[in-house]
Protein backbone atom coordinates (compact mmCIF):
# COMPACT_ATOMS: atom_id res chain seq x y z
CA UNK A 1 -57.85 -46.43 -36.80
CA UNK A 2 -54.61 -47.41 -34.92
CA UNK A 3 -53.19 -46.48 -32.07
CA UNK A 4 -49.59 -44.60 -32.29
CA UNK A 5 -48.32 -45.45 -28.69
CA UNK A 6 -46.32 -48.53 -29.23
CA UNK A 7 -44.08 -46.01 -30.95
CA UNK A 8 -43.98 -43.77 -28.83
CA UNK A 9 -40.50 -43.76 -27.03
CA UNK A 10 -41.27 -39.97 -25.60
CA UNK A 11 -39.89 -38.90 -22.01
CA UNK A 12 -42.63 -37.17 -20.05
CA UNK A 13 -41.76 -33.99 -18.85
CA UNK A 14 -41.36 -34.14 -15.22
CA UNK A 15 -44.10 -33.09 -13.10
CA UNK A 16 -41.85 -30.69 -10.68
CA UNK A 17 -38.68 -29.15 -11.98
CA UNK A 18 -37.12 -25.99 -11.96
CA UNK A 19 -38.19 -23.74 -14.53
CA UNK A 20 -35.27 -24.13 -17.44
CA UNK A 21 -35.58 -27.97 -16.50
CA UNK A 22 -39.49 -27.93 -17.40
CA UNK A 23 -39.46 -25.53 -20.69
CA UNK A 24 -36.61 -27.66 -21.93
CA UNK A 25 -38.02 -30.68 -21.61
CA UNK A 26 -41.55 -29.38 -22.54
CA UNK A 27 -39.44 -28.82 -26.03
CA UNK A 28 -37.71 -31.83 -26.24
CA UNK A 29 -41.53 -34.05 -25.51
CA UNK A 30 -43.08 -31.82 -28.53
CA UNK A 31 -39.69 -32.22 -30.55
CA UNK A 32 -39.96 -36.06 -29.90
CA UNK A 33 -43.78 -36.36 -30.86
CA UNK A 34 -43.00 -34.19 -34.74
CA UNK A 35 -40.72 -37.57 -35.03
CA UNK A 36 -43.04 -40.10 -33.63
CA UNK A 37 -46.14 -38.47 -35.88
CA UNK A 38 -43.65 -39.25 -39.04
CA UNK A 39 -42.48 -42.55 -38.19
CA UNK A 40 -43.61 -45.65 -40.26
CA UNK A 41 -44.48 -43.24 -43.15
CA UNK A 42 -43.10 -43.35 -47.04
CA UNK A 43 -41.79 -40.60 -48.70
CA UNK A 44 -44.60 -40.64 -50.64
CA UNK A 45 -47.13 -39.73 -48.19
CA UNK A 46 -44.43 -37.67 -45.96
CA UNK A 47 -45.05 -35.66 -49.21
CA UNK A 48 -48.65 -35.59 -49.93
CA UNK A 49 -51.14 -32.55 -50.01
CA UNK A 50 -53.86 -33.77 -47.79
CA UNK A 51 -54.94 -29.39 -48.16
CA UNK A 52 -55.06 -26.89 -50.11
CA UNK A 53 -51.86 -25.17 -48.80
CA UNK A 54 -48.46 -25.85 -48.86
CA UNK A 55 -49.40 -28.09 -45.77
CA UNK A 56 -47.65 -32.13 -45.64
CA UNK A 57 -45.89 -34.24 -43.31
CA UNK A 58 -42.40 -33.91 -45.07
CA UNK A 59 -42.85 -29.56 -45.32
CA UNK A 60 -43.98 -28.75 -42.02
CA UNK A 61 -40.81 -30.92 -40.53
CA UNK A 62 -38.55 -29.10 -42.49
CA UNK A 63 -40.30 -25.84 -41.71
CA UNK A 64 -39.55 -26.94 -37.79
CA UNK A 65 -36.11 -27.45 -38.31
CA UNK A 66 -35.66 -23.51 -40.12
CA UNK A 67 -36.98 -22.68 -36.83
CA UNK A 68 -34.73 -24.52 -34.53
CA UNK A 69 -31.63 -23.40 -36.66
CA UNK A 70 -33.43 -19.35 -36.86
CA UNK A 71 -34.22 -18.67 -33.06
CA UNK A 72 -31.40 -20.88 -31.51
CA UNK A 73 -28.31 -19.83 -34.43
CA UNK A 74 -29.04 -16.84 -35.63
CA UNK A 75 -31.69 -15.09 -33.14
CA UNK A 76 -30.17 -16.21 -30.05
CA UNK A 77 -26.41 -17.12 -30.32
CA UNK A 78 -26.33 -14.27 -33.29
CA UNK A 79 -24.84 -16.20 -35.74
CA UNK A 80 -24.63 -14.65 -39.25
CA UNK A 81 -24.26 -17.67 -41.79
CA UNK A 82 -27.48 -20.00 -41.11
CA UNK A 83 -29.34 -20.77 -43.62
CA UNK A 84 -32.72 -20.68 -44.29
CA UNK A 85 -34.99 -22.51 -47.19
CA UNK A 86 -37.38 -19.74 -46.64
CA UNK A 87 -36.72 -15.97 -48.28
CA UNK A 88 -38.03 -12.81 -48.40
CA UNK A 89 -39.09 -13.72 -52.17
CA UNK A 90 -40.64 -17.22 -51.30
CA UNK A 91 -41.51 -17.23 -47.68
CA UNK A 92 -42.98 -20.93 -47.91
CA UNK A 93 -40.08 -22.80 -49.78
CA UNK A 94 -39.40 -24.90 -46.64
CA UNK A 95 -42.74 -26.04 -47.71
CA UNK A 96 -42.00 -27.15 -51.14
CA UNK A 97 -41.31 -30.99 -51.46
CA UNK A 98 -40.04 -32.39 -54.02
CA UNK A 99 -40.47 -35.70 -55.35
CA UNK A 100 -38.16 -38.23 -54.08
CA UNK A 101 -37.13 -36.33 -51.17
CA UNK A 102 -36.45 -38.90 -48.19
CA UNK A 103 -38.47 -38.37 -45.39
CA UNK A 104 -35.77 -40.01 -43.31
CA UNK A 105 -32.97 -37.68 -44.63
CA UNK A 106 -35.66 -34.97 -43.61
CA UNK A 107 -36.30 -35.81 -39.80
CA UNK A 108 -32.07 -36.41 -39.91
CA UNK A 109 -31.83 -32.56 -40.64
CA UNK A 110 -34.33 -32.46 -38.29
CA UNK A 111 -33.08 -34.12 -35.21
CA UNK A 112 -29.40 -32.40 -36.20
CA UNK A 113 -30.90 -28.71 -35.84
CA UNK A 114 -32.63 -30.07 -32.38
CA UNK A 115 -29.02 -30.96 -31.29
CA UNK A 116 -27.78 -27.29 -32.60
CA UNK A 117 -30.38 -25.95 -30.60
CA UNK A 118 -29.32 -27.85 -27.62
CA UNK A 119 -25.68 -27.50 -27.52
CA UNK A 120 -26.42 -23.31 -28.23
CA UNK A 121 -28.72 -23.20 -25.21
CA UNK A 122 -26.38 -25.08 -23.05
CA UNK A 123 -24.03 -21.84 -23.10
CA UNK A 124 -27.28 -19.35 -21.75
CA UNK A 125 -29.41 -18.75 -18.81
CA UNK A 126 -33.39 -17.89 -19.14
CA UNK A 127 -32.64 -14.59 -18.70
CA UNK A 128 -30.08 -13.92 -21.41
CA UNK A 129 -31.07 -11.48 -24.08
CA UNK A 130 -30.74 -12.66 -27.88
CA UNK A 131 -27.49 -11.75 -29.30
CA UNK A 132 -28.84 -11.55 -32.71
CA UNK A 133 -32.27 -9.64 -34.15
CA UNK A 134 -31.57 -6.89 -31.79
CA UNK A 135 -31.72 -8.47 -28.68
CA UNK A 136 -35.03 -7.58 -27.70
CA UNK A 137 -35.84 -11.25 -26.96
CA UNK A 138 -34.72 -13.29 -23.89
CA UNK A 139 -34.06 -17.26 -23.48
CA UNK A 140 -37.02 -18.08 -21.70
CA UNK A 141 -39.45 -16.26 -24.76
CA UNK A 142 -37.33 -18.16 -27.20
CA UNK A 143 -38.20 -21.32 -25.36
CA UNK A 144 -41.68 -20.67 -24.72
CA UNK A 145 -42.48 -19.15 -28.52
CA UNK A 146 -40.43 -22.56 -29.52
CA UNK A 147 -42.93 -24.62 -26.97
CA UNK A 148 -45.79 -23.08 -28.88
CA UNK A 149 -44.83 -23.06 -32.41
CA UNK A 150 -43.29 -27.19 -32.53
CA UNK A 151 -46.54 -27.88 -30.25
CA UNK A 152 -48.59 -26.09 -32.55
CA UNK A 153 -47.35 -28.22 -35.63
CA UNK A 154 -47.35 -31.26 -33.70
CA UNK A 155 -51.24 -30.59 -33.52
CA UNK A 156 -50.80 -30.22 -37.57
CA UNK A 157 -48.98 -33.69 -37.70
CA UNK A 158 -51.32 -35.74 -35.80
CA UNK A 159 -54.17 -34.34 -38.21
CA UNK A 160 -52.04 -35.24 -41.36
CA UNK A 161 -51.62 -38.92 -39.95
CA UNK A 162 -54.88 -39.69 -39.22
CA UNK A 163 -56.01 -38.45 -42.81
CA UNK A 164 -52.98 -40.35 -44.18
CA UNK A 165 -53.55 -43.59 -42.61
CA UNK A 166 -55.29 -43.65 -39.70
CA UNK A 167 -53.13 -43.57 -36.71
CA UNK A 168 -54.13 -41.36 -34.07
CA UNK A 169 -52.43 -41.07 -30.25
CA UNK A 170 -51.23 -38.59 -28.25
């Protein structure tokens, strides 16, 4: 097994920060490890079924970036035209890789929707209700649910590279 932390180019979040300061960059670390946990990898495995779901490298990245572009967009800045790969009739297409998809055009869309994300929060404070989805939801549960759900997949990730090749790290 190999060690992933010469890759790792990661800011720590900092130990005492005001509270938008420390979700943020809470984000941004996870959001920076779904990255590091694909880098060095072909297409080829990016894509691979390691389990019997839907489950790869390649799907759950794109699955990340729906996310980013769903809560920050559309849930949060209420915007009407974002786009989805996941519908009502196929709820798991963002999981659906085809062959000769580029893993690097993937983590591209990837780190774009991140940005999106970014430049939408930048114009909110925590307490700011969603302007889309009803509004029931405020900043700082968008942040947090966002904490949980890329740190949740980065879990995913690290347990895909390891059974891929090996590499294990933080």
């Amino acid at each position: 097994m190999t060690d992933d932390t010469a890759m790792d180019s990661r800011t720590e979040p900092p130990e005492a920060a005001g509270e938008a300061e420390t979700l943020t960059a809470f984000l941004d670390y996870f959001r920076a490890t779904v990255v590091m946990k694909a880098s060095g990898l072909s297409d080829a495995d990016a894509a691979k079924r390691l389990l019997p779901s839907l489950t790869t490298v390649s799907g759950l990245i794109r699955h990340l970036t729906d996310v980013e572009r769903h809560w920050f967009r559309n849930q949060l800045d209420g915007q009407q035209d974002v786009q989805t790969r996941w519908t009502a009739e196929d709820p798991d297409a963002e999981f659906r890789v085809a062959d000769g998809e580029s893993l690097a055009e993937i983590v591209a869309d990837y780190e774009a929707a991140c940005r999106e994300s970014r430049e939408v929060l930048e114009r909110y404070g925590l307490d700011d209700r969603c302007r889309g989805g009803g509004g029931t939801q405020n900043v700082r549960w968008v942040l947090v649910h966002m904490i949980e759900e890329t740190g949740r997949h980065c879990g995913h990730l690290d347990i895909l590279r390891e059974l891929l090749d090996g590499t294990t790290g933080d």
